[in-house]
Protein backbone atom coordinates (compact mmCIF):
# COMPACT_ATOMS: atom_id res chain seq x y z
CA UNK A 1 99.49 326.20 82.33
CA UNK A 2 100.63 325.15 78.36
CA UNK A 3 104.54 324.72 79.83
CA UNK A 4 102.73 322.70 83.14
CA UNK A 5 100.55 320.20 80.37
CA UNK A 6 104.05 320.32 78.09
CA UNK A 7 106.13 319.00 80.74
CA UNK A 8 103.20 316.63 82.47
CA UNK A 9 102.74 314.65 79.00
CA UNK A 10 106.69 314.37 78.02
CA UNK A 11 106.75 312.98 81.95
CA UNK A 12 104.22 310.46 81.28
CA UNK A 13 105.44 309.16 77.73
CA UNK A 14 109.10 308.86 79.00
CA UNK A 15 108.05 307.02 82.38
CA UNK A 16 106.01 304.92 80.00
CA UNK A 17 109.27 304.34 77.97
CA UNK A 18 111.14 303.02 81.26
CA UNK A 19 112.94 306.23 81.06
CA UNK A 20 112.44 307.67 84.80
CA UNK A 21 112.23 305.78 87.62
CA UNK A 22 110.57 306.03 91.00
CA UNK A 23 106.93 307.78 90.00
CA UNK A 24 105.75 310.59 88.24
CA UNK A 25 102.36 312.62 88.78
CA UNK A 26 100.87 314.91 86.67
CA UNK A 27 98.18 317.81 87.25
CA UNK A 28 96.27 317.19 84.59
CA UNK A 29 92.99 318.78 86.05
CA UNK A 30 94.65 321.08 88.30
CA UNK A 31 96.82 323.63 86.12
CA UNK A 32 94.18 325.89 86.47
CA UNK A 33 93.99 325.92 90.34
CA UNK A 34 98.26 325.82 90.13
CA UNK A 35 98.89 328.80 87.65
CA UNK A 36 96.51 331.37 89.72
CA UNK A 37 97.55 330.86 92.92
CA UNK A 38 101.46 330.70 92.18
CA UNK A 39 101.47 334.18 89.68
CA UNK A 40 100.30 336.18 92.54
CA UNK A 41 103.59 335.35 94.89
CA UNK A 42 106.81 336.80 94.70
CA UNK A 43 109.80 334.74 95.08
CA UNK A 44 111.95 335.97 97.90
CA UNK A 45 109.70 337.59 99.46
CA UNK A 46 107.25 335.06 100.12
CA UNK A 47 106.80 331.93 101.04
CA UNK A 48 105.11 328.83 98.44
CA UNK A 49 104.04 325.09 99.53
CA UNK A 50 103.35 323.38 96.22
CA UNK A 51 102.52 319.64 96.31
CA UNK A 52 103.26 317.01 93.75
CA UNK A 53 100.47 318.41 90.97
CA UNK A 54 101.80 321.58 91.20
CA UNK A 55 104.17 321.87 88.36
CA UNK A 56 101.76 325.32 86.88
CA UNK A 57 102.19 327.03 89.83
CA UNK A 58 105.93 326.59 90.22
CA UNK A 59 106.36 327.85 86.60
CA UNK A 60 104.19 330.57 87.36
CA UNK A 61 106.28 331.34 90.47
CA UNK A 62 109.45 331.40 88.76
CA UNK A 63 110.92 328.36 88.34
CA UNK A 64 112.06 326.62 85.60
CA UNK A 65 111.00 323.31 83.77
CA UNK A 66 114.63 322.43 83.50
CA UNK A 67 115.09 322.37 87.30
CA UNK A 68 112.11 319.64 87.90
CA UNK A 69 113.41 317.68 85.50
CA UNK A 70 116.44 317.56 86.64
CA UNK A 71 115.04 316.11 89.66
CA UNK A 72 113.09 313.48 88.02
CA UNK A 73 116.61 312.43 86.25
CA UNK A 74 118.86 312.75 89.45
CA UNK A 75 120.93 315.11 87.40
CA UNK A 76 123.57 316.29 90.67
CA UNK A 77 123.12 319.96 88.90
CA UNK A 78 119.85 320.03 90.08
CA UNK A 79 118.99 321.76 93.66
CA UNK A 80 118.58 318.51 95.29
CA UNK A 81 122.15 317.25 93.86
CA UNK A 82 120.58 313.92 92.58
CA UNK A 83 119.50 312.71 96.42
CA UNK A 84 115.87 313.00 95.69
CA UNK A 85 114.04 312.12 93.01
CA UNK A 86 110.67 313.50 91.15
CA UNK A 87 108.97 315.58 93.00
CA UNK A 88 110.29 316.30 96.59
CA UNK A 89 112.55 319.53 95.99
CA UNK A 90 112.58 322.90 96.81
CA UNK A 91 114.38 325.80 97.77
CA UNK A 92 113.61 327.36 101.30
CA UNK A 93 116.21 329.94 100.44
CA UNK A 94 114.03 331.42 97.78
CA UNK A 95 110.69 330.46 100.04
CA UNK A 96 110.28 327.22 98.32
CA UNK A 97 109.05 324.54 100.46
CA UNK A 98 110.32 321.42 99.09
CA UNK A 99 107.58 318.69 99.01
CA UNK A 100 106.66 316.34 101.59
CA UNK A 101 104.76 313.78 100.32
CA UNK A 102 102.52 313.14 103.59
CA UNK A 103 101.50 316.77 102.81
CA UNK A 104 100.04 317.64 106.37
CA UNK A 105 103.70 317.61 107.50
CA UNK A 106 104.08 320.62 105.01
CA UNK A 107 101.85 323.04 106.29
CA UNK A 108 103.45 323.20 109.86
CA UNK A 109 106.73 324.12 108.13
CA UNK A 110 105.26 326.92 105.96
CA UNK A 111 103.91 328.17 109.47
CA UNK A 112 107.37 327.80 110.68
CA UNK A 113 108.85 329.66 107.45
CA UNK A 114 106.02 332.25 108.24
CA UNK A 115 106.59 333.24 111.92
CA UNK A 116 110.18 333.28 111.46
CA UNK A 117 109.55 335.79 108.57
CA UNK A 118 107.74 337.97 110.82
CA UNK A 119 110.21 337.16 113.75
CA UNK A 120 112.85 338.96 111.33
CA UNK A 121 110.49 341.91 110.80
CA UNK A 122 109.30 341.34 107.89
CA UNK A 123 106.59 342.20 106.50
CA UNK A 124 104.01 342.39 103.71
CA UNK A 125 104.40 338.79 102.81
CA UNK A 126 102.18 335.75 102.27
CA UNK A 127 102.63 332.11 101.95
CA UNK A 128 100.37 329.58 100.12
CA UNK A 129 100.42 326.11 101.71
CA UNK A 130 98.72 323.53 99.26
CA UNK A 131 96.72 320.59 100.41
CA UNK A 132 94.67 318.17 98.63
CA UNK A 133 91.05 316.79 100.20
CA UNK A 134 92.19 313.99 101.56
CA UNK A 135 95.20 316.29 103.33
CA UNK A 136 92.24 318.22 105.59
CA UNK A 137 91.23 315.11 107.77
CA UNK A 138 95.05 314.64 108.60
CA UNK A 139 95.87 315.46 112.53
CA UNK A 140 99.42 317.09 111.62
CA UNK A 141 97.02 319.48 109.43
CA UNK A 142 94.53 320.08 111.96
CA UNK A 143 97.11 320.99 114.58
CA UNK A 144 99.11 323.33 112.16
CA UNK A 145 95.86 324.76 110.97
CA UNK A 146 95.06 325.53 113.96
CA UNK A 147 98.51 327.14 114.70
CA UNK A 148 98.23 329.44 111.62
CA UNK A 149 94.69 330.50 112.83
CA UNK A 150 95.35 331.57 116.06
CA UNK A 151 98.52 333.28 115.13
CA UNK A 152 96.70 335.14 112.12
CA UNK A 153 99.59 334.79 109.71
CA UNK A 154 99.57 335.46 106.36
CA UNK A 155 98.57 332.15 105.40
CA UNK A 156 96.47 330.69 102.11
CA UNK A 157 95.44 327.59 102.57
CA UNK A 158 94.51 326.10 99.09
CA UNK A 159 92.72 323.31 99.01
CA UNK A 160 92.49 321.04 95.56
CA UNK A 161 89.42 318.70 95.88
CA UNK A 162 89.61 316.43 92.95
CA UNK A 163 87.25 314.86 94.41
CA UNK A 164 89.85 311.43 95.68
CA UNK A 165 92.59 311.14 97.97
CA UNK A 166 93.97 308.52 96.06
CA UNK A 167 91.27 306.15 95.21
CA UNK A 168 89.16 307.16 98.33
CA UNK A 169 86.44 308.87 97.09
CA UNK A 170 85.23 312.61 99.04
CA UNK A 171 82.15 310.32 100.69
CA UNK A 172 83.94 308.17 102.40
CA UNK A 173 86.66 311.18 103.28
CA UNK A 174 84.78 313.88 105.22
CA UNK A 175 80.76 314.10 106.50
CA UNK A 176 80.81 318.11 106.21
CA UNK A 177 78.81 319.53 103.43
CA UNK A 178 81.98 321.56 102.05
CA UNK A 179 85.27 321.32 102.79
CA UNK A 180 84.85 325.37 103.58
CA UNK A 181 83.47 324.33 106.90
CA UNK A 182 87.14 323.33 108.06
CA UNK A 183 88.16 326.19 107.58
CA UNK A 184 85.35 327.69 108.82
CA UNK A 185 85.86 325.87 111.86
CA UNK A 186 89.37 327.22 112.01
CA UNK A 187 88.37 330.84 112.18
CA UNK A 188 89.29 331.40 108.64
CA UNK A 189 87.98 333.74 106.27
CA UNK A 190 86.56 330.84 103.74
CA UNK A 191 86.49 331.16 99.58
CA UNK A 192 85.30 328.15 97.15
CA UNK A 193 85.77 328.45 93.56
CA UNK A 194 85.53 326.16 90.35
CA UNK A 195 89.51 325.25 90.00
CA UNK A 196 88.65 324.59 86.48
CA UNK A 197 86.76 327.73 85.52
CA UNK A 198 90.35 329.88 84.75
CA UNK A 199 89.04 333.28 85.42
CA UNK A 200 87.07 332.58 88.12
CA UNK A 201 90.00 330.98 90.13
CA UNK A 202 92.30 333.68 89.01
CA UNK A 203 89.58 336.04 90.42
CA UNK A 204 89.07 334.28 93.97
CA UNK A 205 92.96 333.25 94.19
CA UNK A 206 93.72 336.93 93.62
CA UNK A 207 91.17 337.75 96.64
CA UNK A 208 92.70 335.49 99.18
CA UNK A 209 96.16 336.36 98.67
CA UNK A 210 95.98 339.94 98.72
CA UNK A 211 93.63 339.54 102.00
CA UNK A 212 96.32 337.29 103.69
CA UNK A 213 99.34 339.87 102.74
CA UNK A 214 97.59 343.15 103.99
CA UNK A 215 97.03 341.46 107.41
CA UNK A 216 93.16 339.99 107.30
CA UNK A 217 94.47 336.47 108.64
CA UNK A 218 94.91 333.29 107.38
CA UNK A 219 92.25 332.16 104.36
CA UNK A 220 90.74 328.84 103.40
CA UNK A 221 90.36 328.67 99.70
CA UNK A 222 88.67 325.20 98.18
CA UNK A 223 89.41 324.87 94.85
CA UNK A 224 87.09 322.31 92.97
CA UNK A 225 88.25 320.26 89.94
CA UNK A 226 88.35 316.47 88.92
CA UNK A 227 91.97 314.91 88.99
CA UNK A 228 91.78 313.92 85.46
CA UNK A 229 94.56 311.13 85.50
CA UNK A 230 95.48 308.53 87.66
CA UNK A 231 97.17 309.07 91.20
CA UNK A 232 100.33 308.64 89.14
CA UNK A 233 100.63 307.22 85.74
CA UNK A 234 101.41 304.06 87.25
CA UNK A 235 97.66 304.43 88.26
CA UNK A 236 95.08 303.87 86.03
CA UNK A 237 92.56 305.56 88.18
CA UNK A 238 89.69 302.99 87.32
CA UNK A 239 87.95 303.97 90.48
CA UNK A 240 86.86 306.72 88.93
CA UNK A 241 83.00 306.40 88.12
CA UNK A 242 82.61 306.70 84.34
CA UNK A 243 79.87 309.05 84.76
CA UNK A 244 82.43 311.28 86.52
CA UNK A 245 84.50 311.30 84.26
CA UNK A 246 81.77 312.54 81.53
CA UNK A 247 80.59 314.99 83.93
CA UNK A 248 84.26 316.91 83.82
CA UNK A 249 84.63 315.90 79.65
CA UNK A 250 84.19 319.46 78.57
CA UNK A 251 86.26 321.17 82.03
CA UNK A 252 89.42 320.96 80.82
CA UNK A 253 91.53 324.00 82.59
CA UNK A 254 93.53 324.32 79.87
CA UNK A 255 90.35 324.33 77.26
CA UNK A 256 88.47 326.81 79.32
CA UNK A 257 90.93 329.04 79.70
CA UNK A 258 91.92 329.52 75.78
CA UNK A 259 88.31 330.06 74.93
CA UNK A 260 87.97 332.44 77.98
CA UNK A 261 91.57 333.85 76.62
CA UNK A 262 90.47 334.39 72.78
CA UNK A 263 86.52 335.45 74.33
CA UNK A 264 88.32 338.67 75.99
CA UNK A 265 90.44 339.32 73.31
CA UNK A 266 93.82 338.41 75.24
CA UNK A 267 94.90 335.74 72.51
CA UNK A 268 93.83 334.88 69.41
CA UNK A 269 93.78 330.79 68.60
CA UNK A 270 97.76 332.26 66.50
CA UNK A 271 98.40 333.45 70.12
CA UNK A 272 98.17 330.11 72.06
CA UNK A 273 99.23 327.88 69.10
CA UNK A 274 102.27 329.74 69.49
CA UNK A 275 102.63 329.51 73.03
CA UNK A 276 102.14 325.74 72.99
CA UNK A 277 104.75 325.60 70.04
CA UNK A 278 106.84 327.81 72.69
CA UNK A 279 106.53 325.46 75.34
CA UNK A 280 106.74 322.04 73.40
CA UNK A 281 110.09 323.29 72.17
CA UNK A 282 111.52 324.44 75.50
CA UNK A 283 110.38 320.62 77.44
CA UNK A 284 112.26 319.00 74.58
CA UNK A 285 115.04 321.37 75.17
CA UNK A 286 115.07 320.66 79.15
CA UNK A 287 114.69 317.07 78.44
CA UNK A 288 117.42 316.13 75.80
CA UNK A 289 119.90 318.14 78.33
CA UNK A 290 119.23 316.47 81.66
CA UNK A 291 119.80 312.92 80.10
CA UNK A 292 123.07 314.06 79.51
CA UNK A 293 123.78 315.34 82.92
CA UNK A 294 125.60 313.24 85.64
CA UNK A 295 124.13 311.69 88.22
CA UNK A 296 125.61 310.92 91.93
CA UNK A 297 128.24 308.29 92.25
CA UNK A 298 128.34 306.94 95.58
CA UNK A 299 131.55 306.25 95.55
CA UNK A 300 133.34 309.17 95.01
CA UNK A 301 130.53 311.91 96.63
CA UNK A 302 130.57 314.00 99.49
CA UNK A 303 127.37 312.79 101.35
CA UNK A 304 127.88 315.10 104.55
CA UNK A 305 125.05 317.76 104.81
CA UNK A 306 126.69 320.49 106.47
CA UNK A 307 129.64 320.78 103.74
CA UNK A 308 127.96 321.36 100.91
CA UNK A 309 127.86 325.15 99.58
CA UNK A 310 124.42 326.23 97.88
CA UNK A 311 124.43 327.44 94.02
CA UNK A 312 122.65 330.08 93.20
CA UNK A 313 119.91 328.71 90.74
């Protein structure tokens, strides 16, 4: 969660500097929801849908700061080579699905990724397939969804309501009491947790995943929080009621989860000052390198997608 806020916050101040181009969002808000359900998977062995606020869970999965940014950058030492920028990257060879930014599209190929897993006789595995709010009243969801369901795979379905798809705010999204009731409707075994309350969602996150893997069916998890930024910092998110805002002023993942941290006796304030120290240093690190990394030159690279040869990252 630190290394997740680290990276978000050198994004935003070197987009702000004209430094990256295309757009850049952050999770600030959602680190909480992104850390628990990514540190319970096993890259490899299964299978991971993160979404653009997502950066927690993919360094809690396994992968490194330096290989977002070099996607941000276009470095062509990245995985994607340079071809796509920010966000949209992954690595199905490791169970990565890279990002598709009309995120109901996603979920039908993590149930693809699944069923061929079990296809291959595998087993013990689970996948997490992330979705935001606004992501739950999209057909190519509903029809996946319903796919997943009625072939009981080992599916989490985590659902981030920040309460806006966009700027469209949950009233004017869905009529259903909670957002459970879709999965409900399903035939999913449902969970709802506060996505900023740390141990709670590392509790209920925990729950759903280990269901999923020993063969209990696909779960619905909603995981409440406030997305406490703009859509992307080229948002200002002034849509956002004030009173909102106030409501969520004292729910910051990150500042619940070091008192909760130093309340158990995990880490002491030295502990996490340290670990923020830790992960300042290693952004900077990532950073100052992939400036200094090429990027594609169109006039001299091999664009054809069945020559390439995969590195092993």
């Amino acid at each position: 969660m630190e290394m997740a806020r680290a990276f978000d916050s050198k994004l935003s101040a070197l987009y702000k500097a004209g430094k990256i181009y295309g757009g850049v969002f952050i999770g600030r808000g959602h680190e909480a929801i992104a850390a628990c359900e990514g540190v319970y998977l096993q890259k490899g062995r299964d299978v991971y849908t993160p979404f653009i606020r997502e950066q927690a869970g993919r360094c809690a999965w396994g992968d490194s700061v330096l290989l977002s940014a070099r996607c941000y950058f276009g470095s062509t030492l990245g995985i994607m080579r340079g071809r796509e920028g920010n966000v949209h990257w992954g690595n199905p060879r490791e169970g990565t699905v890279a990002t598709i930014s009309h995120l109901g599209a996603a979920v039908s190929v993590a149930a693809g990724m699944l069923i061929a897993k079990r296809m291959q006789g595998e087993t013990g595995f689970a996948g997490v397939i992330c979705i935001g709010d606004g992501t739950t009243s999209v057909g190519a969801t509903h029809e996946a969804c319903n796919l997943i369901a009625v072939e009981k795979l080992p599916a989490v379905i985590v659902v981030t309501n920040n309460q806006y798809a966009y700027s469209t705010p949950n009233s004017q999204e869905f009529a259903c009491k909670s957002l459970c009731d879709r999965g409900t409707g399903y035939g999913m075994a449902t969970h709802e947790c506060d996505g900023t309350d740390f141990l709670q969602t590392l509790q209920v996150m925990g729950c759903a995943i280990a269901a999923a893997r020993a063969g209990e069916g696909p779960q619905w998890v909603v995981a409440n929080t406030l997305r406490m930024c703009g859509h992307g910092e080229h948002d200002d998110a002034a849509y956002i009621p004030q009173a909102l805002k106030d409501s969520f002023a004292d729910r910051d993942p990150l500042a619940v989860a070091r008192r909760q941290m130093q309340e158990q006796g995990w880490l002491s304030a030295d502990d996490i000052a340290a670990i923020q120290t830790e992960c300042a240093d290693e952004v900077q690190r990532a950073m100052a390198q992939v400036q200094k990394e090429p990027t594609p030159d169109p006039a001299t690279e091999d664009w054809s997608a069945t020559s390439w040869k995969p590195t092993r990252y």
